[in-house]
Structures are given as structure tokens and as C-alpha cells.
Protein backbone atom coordinates (compact mmCIF):
# COMPACT_ATOMS: atom_id res chain seq x y z
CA UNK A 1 0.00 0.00 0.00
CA UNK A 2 1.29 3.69 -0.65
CA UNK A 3 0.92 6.65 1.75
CA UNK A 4 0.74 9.79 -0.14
CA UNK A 5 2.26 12.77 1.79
CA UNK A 6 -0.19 14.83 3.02
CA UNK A 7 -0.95 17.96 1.43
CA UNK A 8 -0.03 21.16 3.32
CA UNK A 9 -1.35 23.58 0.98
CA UNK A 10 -4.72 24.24 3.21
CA UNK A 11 -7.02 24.50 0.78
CA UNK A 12 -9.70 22.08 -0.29
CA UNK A 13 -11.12 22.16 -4.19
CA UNK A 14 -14.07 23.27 -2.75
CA UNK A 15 -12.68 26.52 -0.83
CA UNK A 16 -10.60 27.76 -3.56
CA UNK A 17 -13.19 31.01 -4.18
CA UNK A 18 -12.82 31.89 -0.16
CA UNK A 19 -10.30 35.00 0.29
CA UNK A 20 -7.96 33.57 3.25
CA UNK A 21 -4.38 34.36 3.85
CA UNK A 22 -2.36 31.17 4.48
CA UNK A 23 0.64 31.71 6.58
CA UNK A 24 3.84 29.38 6.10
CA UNK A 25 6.28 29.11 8.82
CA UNK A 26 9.38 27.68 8.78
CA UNK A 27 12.18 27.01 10.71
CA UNK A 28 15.61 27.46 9.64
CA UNK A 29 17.87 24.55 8.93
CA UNK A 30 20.44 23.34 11.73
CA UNK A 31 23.19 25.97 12.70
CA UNK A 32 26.97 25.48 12.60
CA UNK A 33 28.32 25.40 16.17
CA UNK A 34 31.85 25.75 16.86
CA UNK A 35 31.74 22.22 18.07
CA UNK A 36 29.68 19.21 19.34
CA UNK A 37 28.81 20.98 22.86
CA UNK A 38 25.26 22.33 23.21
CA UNK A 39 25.15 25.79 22.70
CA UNK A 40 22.28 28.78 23.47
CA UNK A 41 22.28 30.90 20.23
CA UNK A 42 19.48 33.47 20.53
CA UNK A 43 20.77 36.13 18.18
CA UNK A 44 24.49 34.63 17.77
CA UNK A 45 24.45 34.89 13.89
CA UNK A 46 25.94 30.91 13.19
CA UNK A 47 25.59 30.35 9.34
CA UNK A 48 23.57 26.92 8.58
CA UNK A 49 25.99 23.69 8.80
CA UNK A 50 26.09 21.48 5.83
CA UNK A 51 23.17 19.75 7.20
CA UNK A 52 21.09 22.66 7.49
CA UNK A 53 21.56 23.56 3.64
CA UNK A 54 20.60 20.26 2.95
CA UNK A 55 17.25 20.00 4.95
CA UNK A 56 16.76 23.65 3.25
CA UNK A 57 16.71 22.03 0.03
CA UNK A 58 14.79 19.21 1.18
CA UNK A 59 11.92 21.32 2.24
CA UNK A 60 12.26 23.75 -0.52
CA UNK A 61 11.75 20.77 -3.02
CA UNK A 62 8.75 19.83 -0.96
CA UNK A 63 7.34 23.30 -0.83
CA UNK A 64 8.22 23.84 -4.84
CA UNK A 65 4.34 22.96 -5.57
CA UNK A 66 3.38 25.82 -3.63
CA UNK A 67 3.82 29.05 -5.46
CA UNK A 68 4.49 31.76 -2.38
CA UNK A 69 3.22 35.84 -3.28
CA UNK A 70 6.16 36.81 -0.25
CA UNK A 71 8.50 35.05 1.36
CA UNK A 72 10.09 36.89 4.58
CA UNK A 73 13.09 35.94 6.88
CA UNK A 74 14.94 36.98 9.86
CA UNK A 75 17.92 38.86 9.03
CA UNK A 76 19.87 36.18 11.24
CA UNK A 77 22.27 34.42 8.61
CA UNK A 78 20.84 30.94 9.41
CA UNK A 79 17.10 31.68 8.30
CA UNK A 80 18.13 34.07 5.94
CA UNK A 81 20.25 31.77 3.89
CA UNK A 82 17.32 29.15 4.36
CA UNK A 83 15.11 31.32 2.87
CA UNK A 84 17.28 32.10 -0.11
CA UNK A 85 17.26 28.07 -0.63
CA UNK A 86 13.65 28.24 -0.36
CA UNK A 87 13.35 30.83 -2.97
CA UNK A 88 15.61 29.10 -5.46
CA UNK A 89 13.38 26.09 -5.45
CA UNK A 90 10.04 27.99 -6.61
CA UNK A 91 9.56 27.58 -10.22
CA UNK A 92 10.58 29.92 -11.42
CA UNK A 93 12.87 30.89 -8.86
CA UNK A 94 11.86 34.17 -6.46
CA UNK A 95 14.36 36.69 -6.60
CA UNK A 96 13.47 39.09 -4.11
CA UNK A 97 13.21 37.64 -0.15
CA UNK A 98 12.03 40.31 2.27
CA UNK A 99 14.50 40.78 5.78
CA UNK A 100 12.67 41.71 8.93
CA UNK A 101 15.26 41.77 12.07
CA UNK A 102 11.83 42.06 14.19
CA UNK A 103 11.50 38.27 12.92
CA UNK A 104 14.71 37.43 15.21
CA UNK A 105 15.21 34.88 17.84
CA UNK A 106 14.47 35.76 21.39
CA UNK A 107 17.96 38.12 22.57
CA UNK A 108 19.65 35.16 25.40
CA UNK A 109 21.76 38.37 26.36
CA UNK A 110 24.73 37.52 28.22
CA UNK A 111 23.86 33.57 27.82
CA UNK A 112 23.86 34.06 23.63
CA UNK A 113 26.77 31.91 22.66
CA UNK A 114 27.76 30.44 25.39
CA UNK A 115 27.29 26.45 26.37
CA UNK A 116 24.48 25.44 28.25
CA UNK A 117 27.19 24.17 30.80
CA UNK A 118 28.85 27.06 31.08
CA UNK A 119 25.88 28.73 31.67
CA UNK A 120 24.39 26.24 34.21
CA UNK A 121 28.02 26.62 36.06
CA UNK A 122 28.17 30.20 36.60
CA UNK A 123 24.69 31.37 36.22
CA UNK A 124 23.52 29.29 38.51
CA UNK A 125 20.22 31.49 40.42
CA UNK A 126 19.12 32.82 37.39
CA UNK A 127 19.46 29.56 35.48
CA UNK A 128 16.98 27.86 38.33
CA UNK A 129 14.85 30.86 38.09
CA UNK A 130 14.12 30.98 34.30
CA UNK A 131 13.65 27.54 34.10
CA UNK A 132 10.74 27.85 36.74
CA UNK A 133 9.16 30.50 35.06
CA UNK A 134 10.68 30.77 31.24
CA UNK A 135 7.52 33.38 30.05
CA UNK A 136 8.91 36.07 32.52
CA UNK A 137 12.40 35.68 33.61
CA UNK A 138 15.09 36.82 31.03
CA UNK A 139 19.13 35.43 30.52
CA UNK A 140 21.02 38.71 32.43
CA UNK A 141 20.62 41.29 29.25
CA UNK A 142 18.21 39.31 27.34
CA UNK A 143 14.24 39.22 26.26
CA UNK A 144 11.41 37.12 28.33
CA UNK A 145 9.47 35.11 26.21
CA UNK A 146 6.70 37.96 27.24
CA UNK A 147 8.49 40.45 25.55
CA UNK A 148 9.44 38.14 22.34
CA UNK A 149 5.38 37.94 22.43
CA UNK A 150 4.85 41.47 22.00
CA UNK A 151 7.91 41.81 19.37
CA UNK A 152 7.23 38.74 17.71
CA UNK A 153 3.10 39.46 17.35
CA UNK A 154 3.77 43.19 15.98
CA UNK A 155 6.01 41.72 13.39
CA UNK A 156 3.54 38.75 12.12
CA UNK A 157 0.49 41.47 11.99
CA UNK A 158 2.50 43.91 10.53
CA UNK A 159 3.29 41.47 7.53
CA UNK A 160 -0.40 39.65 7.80
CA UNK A 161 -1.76 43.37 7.25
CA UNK A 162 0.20 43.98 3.82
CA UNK A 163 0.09 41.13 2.67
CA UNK A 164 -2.72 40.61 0.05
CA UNK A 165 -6.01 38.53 0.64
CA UNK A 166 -5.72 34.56 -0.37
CA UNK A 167 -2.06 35.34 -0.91
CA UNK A 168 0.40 32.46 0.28
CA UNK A 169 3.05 34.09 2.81
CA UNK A 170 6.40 32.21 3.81
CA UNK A 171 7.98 33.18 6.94
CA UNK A 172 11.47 31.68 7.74
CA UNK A 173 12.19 32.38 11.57
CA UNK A 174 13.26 30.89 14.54
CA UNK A 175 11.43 28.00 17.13
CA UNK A 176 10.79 30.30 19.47
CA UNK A 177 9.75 33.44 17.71
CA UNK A 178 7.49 30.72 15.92
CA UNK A 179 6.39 29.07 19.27
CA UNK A 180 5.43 32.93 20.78
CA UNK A 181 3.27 33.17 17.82
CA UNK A 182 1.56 30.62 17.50
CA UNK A 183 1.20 29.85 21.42
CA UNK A 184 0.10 33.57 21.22
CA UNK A 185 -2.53 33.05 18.93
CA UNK A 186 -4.10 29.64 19.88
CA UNK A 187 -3.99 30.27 24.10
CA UNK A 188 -1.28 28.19 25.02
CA UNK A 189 1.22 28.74 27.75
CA UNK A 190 4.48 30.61 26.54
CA UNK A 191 6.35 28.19 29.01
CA UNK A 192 5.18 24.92 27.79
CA UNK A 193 7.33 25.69 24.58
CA UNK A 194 9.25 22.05 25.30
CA UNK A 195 6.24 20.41 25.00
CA UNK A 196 5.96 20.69 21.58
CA UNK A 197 8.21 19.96 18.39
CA UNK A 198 10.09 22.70 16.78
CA UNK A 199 12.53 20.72 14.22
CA UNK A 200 14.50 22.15 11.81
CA UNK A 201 12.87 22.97 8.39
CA UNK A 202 9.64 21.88 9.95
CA UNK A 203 6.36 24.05 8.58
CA UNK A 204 3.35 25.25 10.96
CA UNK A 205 0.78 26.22 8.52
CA UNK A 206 -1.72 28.98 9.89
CA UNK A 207 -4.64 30.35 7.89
CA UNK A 208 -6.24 33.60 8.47
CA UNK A 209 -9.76 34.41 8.27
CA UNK A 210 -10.89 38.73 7.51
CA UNK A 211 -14.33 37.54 8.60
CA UNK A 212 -13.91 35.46 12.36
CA UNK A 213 -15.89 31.81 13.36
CA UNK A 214 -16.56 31.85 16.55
CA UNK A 215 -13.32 30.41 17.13
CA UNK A 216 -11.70 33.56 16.08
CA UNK A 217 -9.89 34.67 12.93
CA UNK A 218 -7.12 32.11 12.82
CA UNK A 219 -7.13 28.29 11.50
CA UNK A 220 -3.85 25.89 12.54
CA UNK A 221 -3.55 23.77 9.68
CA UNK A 222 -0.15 22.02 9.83
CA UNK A 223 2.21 22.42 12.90
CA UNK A 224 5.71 21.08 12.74
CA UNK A 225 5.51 19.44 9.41
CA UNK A 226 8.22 17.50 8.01
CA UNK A 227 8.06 15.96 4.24
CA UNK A 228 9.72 12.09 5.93
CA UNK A 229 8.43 10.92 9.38
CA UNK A 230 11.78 9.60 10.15
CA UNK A 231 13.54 12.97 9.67
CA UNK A 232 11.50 14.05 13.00
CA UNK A 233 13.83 15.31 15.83
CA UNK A 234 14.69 14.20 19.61
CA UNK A 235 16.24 17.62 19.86
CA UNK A 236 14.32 20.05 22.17
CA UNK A 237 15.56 22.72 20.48
């Protein structure tokens, strides 16, 4: 028997006259770290690692069918470069990709680039504290996931706003700008961001509505969708 892949474009035949804005959201592919340890990287600019291009490509070539009016990206190397792969697999090819630095990662402050051991080691009150209450307590010089929120959600209605009705809309961030969104949006807890997958390359699919159900304006369609199963990620970030 054959399991087609589903299809993540979010429209049924039979909605194809209804104005709705679908919103693709992807996250870049995986960083290059100086080495094996486990790094924080907020907004440390690490290019993508050879992997990364590669699950760029692999996504772009499963996204190809999809023919996006925009395509934005953080101006953080590692989503901007997986944007440009993104681009280059559209048919034909999209030239221009948009830069938004509101579309960053949440700021780790002092804690961006440093290992999570280091951090753990010498950081050792504050560590305990954020990781009892990660919405509202920031890395020493960083953002809360509260205030990523309230960047993150004037960023995504700026772009929802002027972008065009029944347009398709790529937007190549980061997991946890992703997760404030979309967290934001649906009513879950900011905090129970490790709950839920956030792979690399993965799409979360979110269709907007002018005219609201009574469960508001906004549809999740797909959330952390990968073309191959097996590609899925034990990573929690």
C-alpha cells in the first residue's frame, strides 16, 4: 500500500473562491556550532551547517508545488540563507526575499553563545529561576518570552496586514519566535514551549480568516511538518 504525503497547501477544491491568507512558517535549517557541545544561540548569527543547507533544500523541493506571493526571513544568517534556498526552489525561482530583524530569535543576552554548561556553572540562580518561570524571567541582558510575544506578534500582523487577501506568505524564523506566535494566537502557555516539536525545516501552517468563526480569525492547519516521518527530531531545540 502507498501513503501519499499529506498535502499542506490548506485549501480544499471546494474553498478555492474563499479569500484567506495562508501563513507558512518555517524554521531554519540546523546551525553550525563551533563544536559538538550544546550551545544557546538566541541572536548569535551561526551560518547553517552542511546539514542545514541540505534540509533547506529538502523542504524547498517539498514546498516547490506551492507558489508563495512573499517570502520573509529573519535577518539572522541561518534563516536568511534558508530562505534564499527556499526561494531558489520555486519555479521559477523568487528573486526578491524580504529581511525583517523584528522576525529574530528571542535576545539570550549575556547567555547568547555560550554552552548550556557554562551557563548552568556560573549562572547558577538565574538559570533555576528561568527555568521555573521561562515566560517572565530573562538570561542577564536578554528578552522574556513575554516580551518576544509582544515583538514577535507586531512583526507577524505587521506582515499579515500587507500582505494581500488569499495570498500564500512564507515566513522563515526561529522555534521560538514561531512558538510565541503561535502559542500567542491559539492560548497556550508561553512556558510549555518544550512540549511541543520545533525541528528544523519543519512548517506550521496557519490560515487567516478577515471575517472570524466563533473560534476567532485564525485556523492551525499544519504544525511542525516535516516531508519524511523519520527525519522528525529528539532535539528540544
Amino acid at each position: 500500500m502507498t501513503i501519499m504525503a499529506p498535502d499542506i497547501s490548506g485549501t480544499a477544491p471546494s474553498r478555492v473562491a474563499e479569500r484567506r491568507l495562508q501563513i507558512y512558517m518555517l524554521r531554519h535549517g540546523k546551525p553550525q556550532f563551533p563544536d559538538e557541545r550544546s550551545y544557546v544561540y538566541g541572536w548569535t548569527d551561526y551560518p547553517l551547517s552542511p546539514l542545514g543547507r541540505e534540509q533547506a533544500k529538502h523542504i524547498g523541493a517539498a514546498l516547490s508545488s506551492i507558489r508563495f506571493d512573499r517570502i520573509i526571513s529573519s535577518d539572522l544568517s541561518r534563516a536568511a540563507e534558508t530562505a534564499d534556498i527556499v526561494a531558489a526552489s520555486q519555479a521559477p525561482p523568487i528573486r526578491e526575499v524580504e529581511r525583517d530583524p523584528e522576525l529574530r530569535e528571542i535576545n539570550m543576552g549575556e547567555w547568547d553563545g555560550k554552552t548550556v554548561s557554562e551557563i548552568r556553572e556560573n549562572y547558577v540562580d538565574i538559570f533555576r529561576e528561568r527555568g521555573l518561570d521561562l515566560a517572565n524571567v530573562a538570561a542577564p541582558g536578554g528578552e522574556t518570552f513575554v516580551r518576544l510575544r509582544e515583538r514577535g506578534m507586531k512583526a507577524f500582523e505587521r506582515i499579515t496586514r500587507s500582505s494581500e487577501a488569499s495570498s500564500k506568505i512564507l515566513i522563515v524564523a526561529h522555534g521560538a519566535y514561531m512558538w510565541s506566535i503561535i502559542s500567542g494566537i491559539f492560548g497556550i502557555e508561553l512556558g510549555d514551549i518544550f512540549r511541543f516539536g520545533l525541528d528544523h525545516c519543519a512548517v506550521h501552517l496557519v490560515e487567516y480568516r478577515p471575517m472570524p468563526t466563533q473560534w476567532g480569525n485564525y485556523r492551525l492547519i499544519r504544525y511542525n511538518w516535516l516531508p519524511d516521518l523519520a527525519a522528525y527530531s529528539d532535539d528540544l531545540v
